[in-house]
Every structure is written in structure tokens, then in C-alpha cells.
Protein backbone atom coordinates (compact mmCIF):
# COMPACT_ATOMS: atom_id res chain seq x y z
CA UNK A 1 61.63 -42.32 -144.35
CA UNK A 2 60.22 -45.64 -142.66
CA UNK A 3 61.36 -46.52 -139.49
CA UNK A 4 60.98 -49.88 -136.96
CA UNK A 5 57.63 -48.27 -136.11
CA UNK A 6 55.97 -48.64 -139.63
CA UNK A 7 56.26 -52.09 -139.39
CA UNK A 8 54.52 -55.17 -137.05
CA UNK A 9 56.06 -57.85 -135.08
CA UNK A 10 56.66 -61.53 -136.15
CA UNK A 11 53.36 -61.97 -133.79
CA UNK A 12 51.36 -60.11 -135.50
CA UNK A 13 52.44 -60.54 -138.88
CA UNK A 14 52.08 -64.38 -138.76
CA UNK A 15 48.53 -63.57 -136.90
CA UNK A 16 47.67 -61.77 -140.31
CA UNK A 17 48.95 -64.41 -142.69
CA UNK A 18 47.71 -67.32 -140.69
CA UNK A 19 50.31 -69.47 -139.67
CA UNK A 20 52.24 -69.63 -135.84
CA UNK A 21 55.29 -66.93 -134.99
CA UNK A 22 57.39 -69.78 -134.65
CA UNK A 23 57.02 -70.81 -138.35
CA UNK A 24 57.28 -67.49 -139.95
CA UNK A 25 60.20 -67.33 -137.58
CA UNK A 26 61.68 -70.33 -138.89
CA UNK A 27 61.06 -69.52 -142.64
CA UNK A 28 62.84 -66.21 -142.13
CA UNK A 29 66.14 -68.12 -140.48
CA UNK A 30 65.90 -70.20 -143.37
CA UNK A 31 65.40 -67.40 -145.79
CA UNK A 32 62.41 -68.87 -147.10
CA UNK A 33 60.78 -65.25 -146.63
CA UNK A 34 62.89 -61.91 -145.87
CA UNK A 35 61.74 -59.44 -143.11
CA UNK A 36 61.71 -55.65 -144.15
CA UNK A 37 64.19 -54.98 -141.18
CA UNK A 38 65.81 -56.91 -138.10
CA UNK A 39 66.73 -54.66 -135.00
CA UNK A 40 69.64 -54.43 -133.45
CA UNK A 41 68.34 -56.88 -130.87
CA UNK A 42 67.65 -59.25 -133.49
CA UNK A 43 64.19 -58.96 -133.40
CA UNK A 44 62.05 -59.37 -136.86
CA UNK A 45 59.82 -56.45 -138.69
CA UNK A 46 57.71 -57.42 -141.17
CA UNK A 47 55.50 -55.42 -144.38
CA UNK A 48 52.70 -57.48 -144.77
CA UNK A 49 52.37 -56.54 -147.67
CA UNK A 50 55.53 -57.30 -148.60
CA UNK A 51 55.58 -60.63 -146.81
CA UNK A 52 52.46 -61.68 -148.78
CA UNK A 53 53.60 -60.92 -152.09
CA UNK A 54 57.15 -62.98 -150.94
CA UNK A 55 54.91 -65.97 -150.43
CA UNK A 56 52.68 -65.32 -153.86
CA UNK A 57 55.78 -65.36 -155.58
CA UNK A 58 57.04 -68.51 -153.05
CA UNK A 59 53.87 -70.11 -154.51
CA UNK A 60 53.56 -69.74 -158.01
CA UNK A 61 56.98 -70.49 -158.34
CA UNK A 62 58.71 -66.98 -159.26
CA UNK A 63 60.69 -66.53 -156.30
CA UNK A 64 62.72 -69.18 -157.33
């Protein structure tokens, strides 16, 4: 079973992906991308994995 620990922090999944905390931030409040979990303190966990293929499909126009 996964738990908060198997995943990374907005920080350091936008560090991976390239772009600012504050924009993968933003795209998750406007559910451009979805987190794997948010905490009870509101906080977001990503899958980078998961997050890339989100903005793969984002891109070549499947997640539509």
C-alpha cells in the first residue's frame, strides 16, 4: 500500500519537470494536472511519473 511517503513535494516535483512550484501549484488548483494525493493539511504529493504522463497526454491532446 503507498502512503504520503512514496511520493515528493510540489518542490521537488516541479524541480524534476522543470517549471516553478508556484505553476505546478497553480495548474493543480486549476485541475490542469491532478496530484496522486493532497494531505490533510492541504499540502500536494505528486508521482512523477504520473505527473509526466498527465502532461504527455495534456500535450498531444488526449487528456482532453
Amino acid at each position: 500500500m503507498l502512503t504520503v511517503a512514496d511520493f515528493v513535494s510540489t518542490i521537488a516535483a516541479a524541480r524534476k519537470i522543470g517549471v516553478s512550484s508556484r505553476t505546478l501549484a497553480r495548474w493543480a488548483r486549476d485541475n490542469y494536472v491532478t496530484p496522486a494525493i493532497i494531505t490533510r493539511g492541504g499540502q500536494y504529493r505528486w508521482d512523477v511519473d504520473d505527473l509526466l504522463r498527465q502532461l504527455r497526454d495534456k500535450h498531444d491532446g488526449s487528456g482532453q
